[in-house]
Protein backbone atom coordinates (compact mmCIF):
# COMPACT_ATOMS: atom_id res chain seq x y z
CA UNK A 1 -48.17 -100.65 -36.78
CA UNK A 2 -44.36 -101.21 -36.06
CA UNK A 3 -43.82 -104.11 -34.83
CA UNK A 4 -40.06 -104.02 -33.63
CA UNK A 5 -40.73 -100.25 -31.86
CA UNK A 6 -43.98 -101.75 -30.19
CA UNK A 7 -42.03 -104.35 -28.88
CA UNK A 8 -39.74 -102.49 -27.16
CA UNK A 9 -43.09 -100.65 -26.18
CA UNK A 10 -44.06 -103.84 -25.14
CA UNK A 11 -41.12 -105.27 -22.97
CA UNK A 12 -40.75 -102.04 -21.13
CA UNK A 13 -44.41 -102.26 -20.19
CA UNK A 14 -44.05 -105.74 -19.48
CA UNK A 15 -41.13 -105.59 -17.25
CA UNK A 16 -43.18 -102.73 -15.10
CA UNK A 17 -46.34 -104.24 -14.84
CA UNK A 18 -43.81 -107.49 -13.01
CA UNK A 19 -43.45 -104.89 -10.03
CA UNK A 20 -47.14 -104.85 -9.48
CA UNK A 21 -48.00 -106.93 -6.31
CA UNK A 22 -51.35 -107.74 -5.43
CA UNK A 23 -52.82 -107.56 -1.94
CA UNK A 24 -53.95 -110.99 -0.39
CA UNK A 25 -57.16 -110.96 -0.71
CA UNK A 26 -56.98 -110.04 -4.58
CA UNK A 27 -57.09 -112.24 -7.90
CA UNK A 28 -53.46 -112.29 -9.04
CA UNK A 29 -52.36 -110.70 -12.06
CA UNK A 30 -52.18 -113.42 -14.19
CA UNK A 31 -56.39 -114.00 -12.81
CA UNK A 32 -57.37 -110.87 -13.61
CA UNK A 33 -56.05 -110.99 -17.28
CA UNK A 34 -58.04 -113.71 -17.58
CA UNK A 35 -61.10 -112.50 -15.65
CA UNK A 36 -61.32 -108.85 -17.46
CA UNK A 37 -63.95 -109.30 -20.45
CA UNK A 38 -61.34 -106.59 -22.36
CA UNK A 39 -58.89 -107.94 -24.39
CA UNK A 40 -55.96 -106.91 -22.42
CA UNK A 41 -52.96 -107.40 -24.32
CA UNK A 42 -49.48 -108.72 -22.97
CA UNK A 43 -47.75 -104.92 -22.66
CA UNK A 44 -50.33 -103.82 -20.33
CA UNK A 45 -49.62 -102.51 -17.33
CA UNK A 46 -51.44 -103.58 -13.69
CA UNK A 47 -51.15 -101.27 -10.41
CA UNK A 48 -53.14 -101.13 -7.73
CA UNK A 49 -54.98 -97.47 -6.61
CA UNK A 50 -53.33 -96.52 -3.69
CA UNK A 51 -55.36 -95.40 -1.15
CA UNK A 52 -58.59 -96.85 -2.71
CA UNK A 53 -59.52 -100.73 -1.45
CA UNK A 54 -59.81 -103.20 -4.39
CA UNK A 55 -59.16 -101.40 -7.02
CA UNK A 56 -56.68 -102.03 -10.02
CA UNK A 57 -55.73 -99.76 -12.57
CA UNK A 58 -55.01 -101.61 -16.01
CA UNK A 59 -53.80 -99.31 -19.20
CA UNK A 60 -52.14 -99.64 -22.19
CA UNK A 61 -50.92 -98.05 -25.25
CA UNK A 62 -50.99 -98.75 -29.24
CA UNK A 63 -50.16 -97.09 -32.51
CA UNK A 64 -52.89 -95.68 -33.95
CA UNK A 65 -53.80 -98.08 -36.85
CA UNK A 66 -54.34 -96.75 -39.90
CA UNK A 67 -51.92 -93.83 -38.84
CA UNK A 68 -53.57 -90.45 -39.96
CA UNK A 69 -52.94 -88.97 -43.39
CA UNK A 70 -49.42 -87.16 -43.37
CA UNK A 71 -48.06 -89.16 -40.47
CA UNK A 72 -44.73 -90.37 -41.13
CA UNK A 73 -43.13 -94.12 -40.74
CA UNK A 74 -40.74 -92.60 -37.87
CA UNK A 75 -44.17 -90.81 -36.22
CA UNK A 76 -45.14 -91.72 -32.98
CA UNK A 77 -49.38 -91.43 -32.80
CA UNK A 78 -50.63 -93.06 -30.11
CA UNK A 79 -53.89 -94.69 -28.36
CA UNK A 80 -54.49 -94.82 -24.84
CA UNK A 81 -56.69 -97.30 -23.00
CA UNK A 82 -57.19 -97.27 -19.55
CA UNK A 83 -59.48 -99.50 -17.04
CA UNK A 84 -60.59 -99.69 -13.63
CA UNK A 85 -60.82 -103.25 -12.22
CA UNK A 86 -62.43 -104.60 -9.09
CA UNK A 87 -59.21 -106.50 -7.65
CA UNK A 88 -61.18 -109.29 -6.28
CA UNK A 89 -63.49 -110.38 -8.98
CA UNK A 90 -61.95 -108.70 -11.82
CA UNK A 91 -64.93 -106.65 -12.89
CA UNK A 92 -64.38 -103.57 -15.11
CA UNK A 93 -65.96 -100.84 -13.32
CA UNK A 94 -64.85 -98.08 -15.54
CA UNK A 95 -63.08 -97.64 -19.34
CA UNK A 96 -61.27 -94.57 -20.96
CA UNK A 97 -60.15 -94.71 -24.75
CA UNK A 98 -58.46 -92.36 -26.56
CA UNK A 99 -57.52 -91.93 -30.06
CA UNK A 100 -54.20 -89.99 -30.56
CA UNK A 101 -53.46 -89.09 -27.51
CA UNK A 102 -49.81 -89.20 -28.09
CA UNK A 103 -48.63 -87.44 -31.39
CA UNK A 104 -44.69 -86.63 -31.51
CA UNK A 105 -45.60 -84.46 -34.32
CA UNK A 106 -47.00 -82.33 -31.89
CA UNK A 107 -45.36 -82.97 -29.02
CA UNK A 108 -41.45 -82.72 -30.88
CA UNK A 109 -40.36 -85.59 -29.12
CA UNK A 110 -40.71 -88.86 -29.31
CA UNK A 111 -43.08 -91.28 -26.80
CA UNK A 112 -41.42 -92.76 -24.48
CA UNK A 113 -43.52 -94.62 -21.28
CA UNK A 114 -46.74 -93.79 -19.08
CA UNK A 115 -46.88 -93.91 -15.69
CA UNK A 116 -50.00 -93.66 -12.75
CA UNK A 117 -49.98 -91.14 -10.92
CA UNK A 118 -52.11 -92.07 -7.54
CA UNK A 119 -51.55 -89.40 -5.44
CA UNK A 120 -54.71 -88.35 -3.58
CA UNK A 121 -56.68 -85.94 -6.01
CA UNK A 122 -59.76 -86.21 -4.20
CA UNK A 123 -61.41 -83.54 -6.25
CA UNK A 124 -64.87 -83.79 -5.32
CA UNK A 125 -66.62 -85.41 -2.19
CA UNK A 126 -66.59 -88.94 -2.89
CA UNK A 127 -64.98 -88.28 -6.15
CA UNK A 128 -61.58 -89.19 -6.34
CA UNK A 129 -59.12 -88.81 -9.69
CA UNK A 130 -56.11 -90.28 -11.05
CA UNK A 131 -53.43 -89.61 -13.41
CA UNK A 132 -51.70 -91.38 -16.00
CA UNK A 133 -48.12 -89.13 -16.85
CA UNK A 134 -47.66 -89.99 -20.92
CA UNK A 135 -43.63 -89.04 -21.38
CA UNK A 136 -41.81 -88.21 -24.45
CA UNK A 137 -38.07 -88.69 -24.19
CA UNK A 138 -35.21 -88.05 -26.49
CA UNK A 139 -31.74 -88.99 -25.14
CA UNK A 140 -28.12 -87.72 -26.27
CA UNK A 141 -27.29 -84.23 -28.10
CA UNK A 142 -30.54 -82.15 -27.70
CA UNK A 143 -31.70 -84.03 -24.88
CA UNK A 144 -35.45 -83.53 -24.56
CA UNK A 145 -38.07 -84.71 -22.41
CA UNK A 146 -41.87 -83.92 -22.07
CA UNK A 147 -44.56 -85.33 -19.48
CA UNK A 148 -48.36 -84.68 -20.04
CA UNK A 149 -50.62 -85.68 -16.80
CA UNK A 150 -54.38 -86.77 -17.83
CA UNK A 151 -56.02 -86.54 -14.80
CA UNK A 152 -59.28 -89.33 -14.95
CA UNK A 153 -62.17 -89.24 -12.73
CA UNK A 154 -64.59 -92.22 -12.45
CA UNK A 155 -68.05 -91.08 -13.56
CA UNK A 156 -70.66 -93.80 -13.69
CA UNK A 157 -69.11 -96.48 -15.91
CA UNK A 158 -66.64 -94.27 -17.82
CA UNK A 159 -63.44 -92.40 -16.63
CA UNK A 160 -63.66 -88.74 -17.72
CA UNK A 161 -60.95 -86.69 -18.52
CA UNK A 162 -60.82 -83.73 -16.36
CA UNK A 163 -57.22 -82.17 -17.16
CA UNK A 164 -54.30 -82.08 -19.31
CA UNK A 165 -51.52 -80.29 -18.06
CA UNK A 166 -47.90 -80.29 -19.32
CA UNK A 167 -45.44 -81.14 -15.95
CA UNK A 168 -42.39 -81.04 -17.39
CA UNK A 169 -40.72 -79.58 -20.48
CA UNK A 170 -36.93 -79.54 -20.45
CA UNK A 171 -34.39 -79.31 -23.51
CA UNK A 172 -30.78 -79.21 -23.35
CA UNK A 173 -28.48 -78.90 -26.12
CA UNK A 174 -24.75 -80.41 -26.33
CA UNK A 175 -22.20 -77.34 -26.42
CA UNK A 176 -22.89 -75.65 -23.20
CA UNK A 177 -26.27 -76.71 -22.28
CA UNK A 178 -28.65 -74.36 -23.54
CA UNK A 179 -31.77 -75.05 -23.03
CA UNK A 180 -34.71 -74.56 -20.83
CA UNK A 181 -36.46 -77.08 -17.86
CA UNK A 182 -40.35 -76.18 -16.89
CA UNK A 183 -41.44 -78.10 -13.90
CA UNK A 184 -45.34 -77.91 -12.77
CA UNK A 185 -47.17 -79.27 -9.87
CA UNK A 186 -50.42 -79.72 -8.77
CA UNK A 187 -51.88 -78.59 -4.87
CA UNK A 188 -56.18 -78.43 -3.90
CA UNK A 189 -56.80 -75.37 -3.11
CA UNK A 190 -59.06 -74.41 -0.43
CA UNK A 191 -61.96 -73.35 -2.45
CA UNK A 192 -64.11 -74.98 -5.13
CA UNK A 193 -65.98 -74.23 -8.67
CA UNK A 194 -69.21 -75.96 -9.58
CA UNK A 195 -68.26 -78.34 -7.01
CA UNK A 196 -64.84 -79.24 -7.88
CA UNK A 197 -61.78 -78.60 -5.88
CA UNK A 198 -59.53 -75.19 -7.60
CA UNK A 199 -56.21 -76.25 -8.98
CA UNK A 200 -53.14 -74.67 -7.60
CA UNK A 201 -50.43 -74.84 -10.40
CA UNK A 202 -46.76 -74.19 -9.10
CA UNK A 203 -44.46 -73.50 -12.12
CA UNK A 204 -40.78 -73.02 -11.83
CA UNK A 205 -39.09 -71.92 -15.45
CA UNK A 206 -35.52 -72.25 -15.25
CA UNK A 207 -33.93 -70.76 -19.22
CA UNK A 208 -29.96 -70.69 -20.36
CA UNK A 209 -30.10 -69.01 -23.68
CA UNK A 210 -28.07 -69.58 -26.85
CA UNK A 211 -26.23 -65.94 -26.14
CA UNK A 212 -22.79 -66.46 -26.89
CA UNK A 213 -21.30 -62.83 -26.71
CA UNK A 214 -22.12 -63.51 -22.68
CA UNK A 215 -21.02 -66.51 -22.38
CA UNK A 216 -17.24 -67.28 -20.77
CA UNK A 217 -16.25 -70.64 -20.46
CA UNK A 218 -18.98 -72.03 -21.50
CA UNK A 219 -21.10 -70.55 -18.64
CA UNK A 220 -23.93 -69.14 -19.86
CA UNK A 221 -26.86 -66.81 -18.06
CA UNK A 222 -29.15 -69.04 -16.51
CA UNK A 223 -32.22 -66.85 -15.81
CA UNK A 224 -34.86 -68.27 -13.11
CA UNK A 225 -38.87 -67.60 -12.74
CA UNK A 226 -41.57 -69.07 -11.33
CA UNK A 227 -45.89 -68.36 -11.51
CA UNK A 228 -48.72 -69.90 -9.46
CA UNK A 229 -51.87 -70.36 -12.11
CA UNK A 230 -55.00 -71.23 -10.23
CA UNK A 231 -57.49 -73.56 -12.53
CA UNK A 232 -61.06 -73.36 -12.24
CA UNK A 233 -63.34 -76.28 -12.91
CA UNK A 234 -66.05 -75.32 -15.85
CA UNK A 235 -68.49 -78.36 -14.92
CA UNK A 236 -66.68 -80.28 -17.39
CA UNK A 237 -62.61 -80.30 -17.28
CA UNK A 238 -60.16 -77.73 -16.04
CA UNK A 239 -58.66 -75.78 -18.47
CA UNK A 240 -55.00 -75.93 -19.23
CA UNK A 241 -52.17 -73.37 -18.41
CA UNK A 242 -50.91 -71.15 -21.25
């Protein structure tokens, strides 16, 4: 554990989960932490699921403890726990854990936040997903930012997870800005697999190289592509985009 990084962790988280405001009829935030049989610690964070009537989504995140062999003190390997509450009673309806789902060792950067994404991934009839973005951000020379979307679907008492897709990778160095920004996003398509709405994955790839026999000024080629990836449900998770 580290205890003055976790804190940080901790405020951050705290200071977001203050935005959350809870519809009238609900328990208030401070209720539900003390109606949810979990033990939900102080950094986690509270939102309600747009678009779906008393419902609260409650996650948090902690260092894996003991940290894997290899890992080093400046490593950040990461748990993810995420619940869904009934608002009014606070009832946990549904529970996802994961062990290391954050790793900076393999995603070169280190973690940053999470964030629920609620848009309206209504992948199934009467099956509807959510997403909680896990970011990795490095500020200053060799700026550096990933996002990973896990997309969760209720099943029974247990949120399954359905899809991990990288949404944004972008790196930019200090001299002139080399670098390269990847920015994906998700549509339903039209038709289905095994019951499950397609994916429609929108990538725009935007690369200035290290080339400096081009470059005049310090303005460099900036090359610019983009590719539409359709994923295909396989009765358990999509797959991810290579």
């Amino acid at each position: 554990m580290r205890p003055g990084r976790l804190s940080r962790c901790a405020a951050a988280a705290t200071a977001l989960a203050g935005l959350w405001t809870a519809p009238a009829f609900a328990l208030t935030e401070e209720q539900l932490r003390a109606a949810v049989p979990d033990a939900v610690p102080q950094e986690a964070r509270f939102q309600a699921w747009t678009g779906v009537a008393d419902r609260t989504l409650v996650a948090w995140t902690d260092y894996t403890d003991p940290a894997p062999a290899g890992a080093g003190k400046d490593d950040d390997i990461l748990d993810l726990t995420v619940l869904v509450v009934q608002t009014s009673t606070g009832q946990v309806l549904q529970r996802f854990h994961a062990d290391r789902i954050y790793d900076s060792r393999i995603h070169h950067v280190e973690f940053s936040k999470f964030e629920f994404d609620t848009a309206n991934y209504a992948l199934a009839p009467g099956r509807r997903a959510f997403g909680v973005r896990l970011v990795g951000q490095h500020l200053g020379c060799g700026a550096e930012e990933r996002d990973v979307l896990h997309l969760l679907e209720p099943d029974g008492a247990a949120l399954r997870e359905v899809l991990a897709l990288e949404t944004l990778d972008h790196l930019a160095y200090c001299d002139c800005g080399e670098g390269h920004d990847v920015v994906r996003t998700i549509a339903l398509a039209a038709t289905r697999t095994q019951g499950h709405a397609d994916l429609v994955v929108r990538e725009r790839r935007e690369d200035t190289p290290d080339d400096m026999q081009h470059r005049t000024n310090c303005h460099p080629r900036i090359t610019h592509s983009q590719r539409t990836t359709t994923l295909r449900f396989d009765g358990l998770r999509y797959p991810g985009v290579r």
